[in-house]
Protein backbone atom coordinates (compact mmCIF):
# COMPACT_ATOMS: atom_id res chain seq x y z
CA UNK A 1 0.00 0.00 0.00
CA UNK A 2 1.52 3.13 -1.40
CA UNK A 3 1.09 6.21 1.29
CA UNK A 4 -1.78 8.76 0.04
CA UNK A 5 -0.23 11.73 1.90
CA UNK A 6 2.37 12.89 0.28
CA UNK A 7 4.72 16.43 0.31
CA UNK A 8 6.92 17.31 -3.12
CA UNK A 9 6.27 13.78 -4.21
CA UNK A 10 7.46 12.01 -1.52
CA UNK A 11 5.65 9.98 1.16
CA UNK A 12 5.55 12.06 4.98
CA UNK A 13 4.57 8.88 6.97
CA UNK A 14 8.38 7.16 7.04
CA UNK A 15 9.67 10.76 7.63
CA UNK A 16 7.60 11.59 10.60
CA UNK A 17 7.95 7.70 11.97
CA UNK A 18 12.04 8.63 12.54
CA UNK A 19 11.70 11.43 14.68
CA UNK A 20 9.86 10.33 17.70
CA UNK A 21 12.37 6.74 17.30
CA UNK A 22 15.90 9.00 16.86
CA UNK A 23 14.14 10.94 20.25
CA UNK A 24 13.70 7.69 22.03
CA UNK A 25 17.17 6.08 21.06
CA UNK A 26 18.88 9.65 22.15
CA UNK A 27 16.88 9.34 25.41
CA UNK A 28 18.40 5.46 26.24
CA UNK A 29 21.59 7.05 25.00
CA UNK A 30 21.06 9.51 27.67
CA UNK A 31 19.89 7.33 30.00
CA UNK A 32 23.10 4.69 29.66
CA UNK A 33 25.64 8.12 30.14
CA UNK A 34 23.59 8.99 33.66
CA UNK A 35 23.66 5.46 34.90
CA UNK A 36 27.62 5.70 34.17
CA UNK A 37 27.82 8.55 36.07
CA UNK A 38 27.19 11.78 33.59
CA UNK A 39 25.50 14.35 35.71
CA UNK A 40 21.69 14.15 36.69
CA UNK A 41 20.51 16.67 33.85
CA UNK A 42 21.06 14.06 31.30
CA UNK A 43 18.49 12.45 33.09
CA UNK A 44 15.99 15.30 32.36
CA UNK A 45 17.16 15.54 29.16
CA UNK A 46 16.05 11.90 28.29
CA UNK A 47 12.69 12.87 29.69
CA UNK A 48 12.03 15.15 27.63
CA UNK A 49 13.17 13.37 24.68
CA UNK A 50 10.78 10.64 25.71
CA UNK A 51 7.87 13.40 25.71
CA UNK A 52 8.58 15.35 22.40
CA UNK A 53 8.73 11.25 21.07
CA UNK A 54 5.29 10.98 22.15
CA UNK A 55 4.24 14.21 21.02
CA UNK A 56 5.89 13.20 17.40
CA UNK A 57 4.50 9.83 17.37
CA UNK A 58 0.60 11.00 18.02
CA UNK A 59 1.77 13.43 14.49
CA UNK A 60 2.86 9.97 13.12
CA UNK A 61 -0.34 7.75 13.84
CA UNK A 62 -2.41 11.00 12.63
CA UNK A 63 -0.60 10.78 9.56
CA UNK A 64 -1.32 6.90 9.33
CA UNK A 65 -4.85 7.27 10.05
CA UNK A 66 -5.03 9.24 6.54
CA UNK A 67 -4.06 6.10 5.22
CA UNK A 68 -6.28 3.88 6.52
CA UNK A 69 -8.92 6.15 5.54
CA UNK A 70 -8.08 6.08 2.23
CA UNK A 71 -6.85 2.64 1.81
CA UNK A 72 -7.77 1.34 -1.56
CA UNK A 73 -8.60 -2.55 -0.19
CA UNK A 74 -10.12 -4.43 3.00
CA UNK A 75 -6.43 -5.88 2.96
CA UNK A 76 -4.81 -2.56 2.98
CA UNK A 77 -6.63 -1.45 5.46
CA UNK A 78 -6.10 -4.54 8.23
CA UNK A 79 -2.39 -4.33 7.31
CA UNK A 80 -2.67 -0.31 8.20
CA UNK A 81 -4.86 -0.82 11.11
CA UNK A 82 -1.96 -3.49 12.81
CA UNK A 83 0.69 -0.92 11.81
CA UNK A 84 -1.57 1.71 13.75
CA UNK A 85 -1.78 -1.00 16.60
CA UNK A 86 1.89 -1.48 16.80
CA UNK A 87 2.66 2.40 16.98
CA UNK A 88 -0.25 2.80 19.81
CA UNK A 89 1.36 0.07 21.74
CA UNK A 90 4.93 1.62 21.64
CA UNK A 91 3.42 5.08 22.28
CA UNK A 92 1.69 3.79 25.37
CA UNK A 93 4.75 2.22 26.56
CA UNK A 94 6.69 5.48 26.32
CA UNK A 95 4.02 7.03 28.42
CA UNK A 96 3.91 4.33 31.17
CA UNK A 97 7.67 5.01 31.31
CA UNK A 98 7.02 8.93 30.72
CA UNK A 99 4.76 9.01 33.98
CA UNK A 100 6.88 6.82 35.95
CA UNK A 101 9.45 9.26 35.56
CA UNK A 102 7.98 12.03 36.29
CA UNK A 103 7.73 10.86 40.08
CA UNK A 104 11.69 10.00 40.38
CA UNK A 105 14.47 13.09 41.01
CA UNK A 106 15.75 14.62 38.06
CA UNK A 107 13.19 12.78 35.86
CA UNK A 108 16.08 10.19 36.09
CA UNK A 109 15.26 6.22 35.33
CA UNK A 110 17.08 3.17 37.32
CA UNK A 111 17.30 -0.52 35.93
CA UNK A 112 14.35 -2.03 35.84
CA UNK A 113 12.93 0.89 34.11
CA UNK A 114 16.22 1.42 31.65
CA UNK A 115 14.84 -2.56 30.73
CA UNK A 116 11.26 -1.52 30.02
CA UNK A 117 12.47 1.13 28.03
CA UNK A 118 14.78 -1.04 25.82
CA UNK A 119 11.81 -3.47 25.40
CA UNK A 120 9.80 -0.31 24.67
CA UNK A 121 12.46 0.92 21.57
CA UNK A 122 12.63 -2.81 20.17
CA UNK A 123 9.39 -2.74 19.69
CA UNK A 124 9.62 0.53 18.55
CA UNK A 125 11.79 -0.92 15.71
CA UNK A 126 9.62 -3.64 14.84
CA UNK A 127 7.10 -1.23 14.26
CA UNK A 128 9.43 0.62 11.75
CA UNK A 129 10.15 -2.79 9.91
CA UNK A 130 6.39 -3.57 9.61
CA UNK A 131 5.13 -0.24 8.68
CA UNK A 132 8.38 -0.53 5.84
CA UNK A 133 6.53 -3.74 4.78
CA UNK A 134 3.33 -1.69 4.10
CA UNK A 135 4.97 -0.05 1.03
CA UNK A 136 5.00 -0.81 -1.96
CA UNK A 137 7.11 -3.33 -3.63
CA UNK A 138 10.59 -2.79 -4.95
CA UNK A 139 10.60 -2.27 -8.54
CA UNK A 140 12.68 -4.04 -11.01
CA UNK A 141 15.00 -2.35 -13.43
């Protein structure tokens, strides 16, 4: 299923799915240097990055909803509605973990949390594969 939303020819869906996932992987990133010992605002920083994720990924699942709206098949549309699923899940994740940390000092995470959040960005990345599947096929020269 080629994307219907498009911006100078190209499709905005795969472009607005790899900011909220570069935010997340900065904020483990971030999250790895302040459990080595980097000072506590590197902590915050990874909070926030976890936030403006979420606030990226709603964009994103917006943007696949057009999509699904105007998916040309029933099986375009099921494949669109589990890549919808799969970014809800990951965004819900990120917002368990979001609220969590807003309770702790410095917005900073410890380990069982750091391992809910790698779960959370693996699944993240499955997403990303899946939703790659949803285009169309590679063309032959």
């Amino acid at each position: 299923m080629e994307s219907r939303l498009r911006v100078a020819g190209n499709a905005v869906q795969p472009l607005l799915l790899m900011f909220p996932l570069g935010l997340f992987m900065l904020a483990i990133i971030f999250d790895v240097a302040t459990m080595a010992g980097a000072p506590r605002l590197l902590g915050t920083v990874a909070y926030w990055n976890i936030v403006a994720g979420l606030v990226g990924g709603a964009v994103a699942v917006g943007v696949i909803s057009v999509d699904l709206v105007s998916a040309p098949s029933i099986r375009a549309a099921r494949r669109c509605t589990v890549g919808i699923l799969f970014d809800l899940g990951v965004l819900i994740a990120f917002a368990v973990i979001a609220l969590i940390r807003l309770r702790t000092d410095y917005r900073a995470t410890d380990s069982g949390l750091f391992l809910v959040e790698g779960l959370a960005l693996a699944a993240a990345g499955i997403s990303t594969w899946f939703g790659g599947r949803l285009g169309p096929p590679a063309r032959e020269r």
